[in-house]
Protein backbone atom coordinates (compact mmCIF):
# COMPACT_ATOMS: atom_id res chain seq x y z
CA UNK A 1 -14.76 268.69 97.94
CA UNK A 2 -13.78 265.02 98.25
CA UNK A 3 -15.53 262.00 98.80
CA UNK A 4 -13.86 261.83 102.48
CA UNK A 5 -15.65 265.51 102.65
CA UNK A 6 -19.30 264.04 101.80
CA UNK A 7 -18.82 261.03 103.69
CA UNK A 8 -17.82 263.01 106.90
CA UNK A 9 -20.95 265.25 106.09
CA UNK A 10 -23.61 262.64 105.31
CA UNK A 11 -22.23 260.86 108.36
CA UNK A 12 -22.53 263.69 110.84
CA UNK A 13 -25.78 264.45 109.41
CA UNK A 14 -26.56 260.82 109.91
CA UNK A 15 -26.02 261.02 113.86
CA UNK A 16 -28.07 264.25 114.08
CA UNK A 17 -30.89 262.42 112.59
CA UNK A 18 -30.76 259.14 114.64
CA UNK A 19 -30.46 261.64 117.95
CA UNK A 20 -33.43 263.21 116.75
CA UNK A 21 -35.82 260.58 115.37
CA UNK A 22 -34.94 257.83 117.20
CA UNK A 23 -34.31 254.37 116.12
CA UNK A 24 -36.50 251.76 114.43
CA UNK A 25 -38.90 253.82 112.29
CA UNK A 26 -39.15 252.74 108.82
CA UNK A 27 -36.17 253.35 106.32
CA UNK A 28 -38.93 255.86 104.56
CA UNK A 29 -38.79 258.37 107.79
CA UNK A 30 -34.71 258.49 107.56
CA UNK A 31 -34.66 259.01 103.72
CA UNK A 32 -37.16 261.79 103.64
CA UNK A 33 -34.54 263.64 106.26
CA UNK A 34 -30.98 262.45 103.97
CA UNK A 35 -32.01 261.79 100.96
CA UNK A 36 -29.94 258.28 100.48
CA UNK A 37 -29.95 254.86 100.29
CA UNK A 38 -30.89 254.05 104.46
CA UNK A 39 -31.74 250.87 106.15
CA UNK A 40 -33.73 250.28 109.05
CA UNK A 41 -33.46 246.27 109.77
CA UNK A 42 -31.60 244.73 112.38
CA UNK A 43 -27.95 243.94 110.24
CA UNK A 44 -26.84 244.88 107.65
CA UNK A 45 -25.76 241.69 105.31
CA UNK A 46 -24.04 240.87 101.92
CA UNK A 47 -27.63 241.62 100.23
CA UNK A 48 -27.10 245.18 101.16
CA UNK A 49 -23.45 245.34 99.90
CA UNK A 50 -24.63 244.19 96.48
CA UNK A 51 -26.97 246.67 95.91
CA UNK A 52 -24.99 249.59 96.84
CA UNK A 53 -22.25 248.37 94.84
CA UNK A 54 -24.55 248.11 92.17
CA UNK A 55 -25.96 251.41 92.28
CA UNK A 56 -22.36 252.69 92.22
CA UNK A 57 -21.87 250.61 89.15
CA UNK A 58 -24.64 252.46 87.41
CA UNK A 59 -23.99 255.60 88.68
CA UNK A 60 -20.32 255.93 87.96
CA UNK A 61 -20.49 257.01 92.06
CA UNK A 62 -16.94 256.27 94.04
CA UNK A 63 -18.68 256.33 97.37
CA UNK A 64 -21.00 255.12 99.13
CA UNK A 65 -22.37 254.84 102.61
CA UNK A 66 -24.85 252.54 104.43
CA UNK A 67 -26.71 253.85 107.01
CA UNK A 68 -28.42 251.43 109.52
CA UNK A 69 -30.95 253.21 112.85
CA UNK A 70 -32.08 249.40 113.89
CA UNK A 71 -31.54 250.07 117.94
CA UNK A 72 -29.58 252.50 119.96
CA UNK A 73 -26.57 252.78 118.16
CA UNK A 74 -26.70 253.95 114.60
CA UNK A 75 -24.22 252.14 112.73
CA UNK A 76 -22.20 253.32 109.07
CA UNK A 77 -20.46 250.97 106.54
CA UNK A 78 -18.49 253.28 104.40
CA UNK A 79 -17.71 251.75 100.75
CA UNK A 80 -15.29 253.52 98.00
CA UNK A 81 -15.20 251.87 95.11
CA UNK A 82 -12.50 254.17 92.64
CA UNK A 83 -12.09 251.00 91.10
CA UNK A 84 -15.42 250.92 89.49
């Protein structure tokens, strides 16, 4: 499976989950149904970015996703960083 694969699953499983709960509940209430990194705040910003990057620093991960439910549209900031 490639990183495309889990990206397309976490993703899907991402819009099944903001269908279902709804948006703005706190990140906690998304995490305990994905298990990742999730936001809950009205934008995403560059404070974000570092900290996923950095947790793919430490992790020796090549992808990672960002997952924001602030209003009605759930929104995904996909991040592959081979490079790493």
């Amino acid at each position: 499976m490639t990183e495309n694969d889990l990206a397309k699953i976490v993703f899907d499983l991402g819009l099944k989950v903001h269908k279902v709960l709804g948006p703005g509940l706190l990140e906690s209430s998304y995490e305990e149904c994905l298990f990742y990194e999730i936001k809950s705040v009205e934008s995403l910003n560059d404070i974000h970015l570092a900290q996923i990057l950095t947790y793919l620093k430490l992790s020796q991960c090549k992808l990672g996703l960002l997952i924001n439910f602030p209003f009605k549209k759930v929104r995904f900031l996909y991040i592959n960083c081979s490079s790493l």
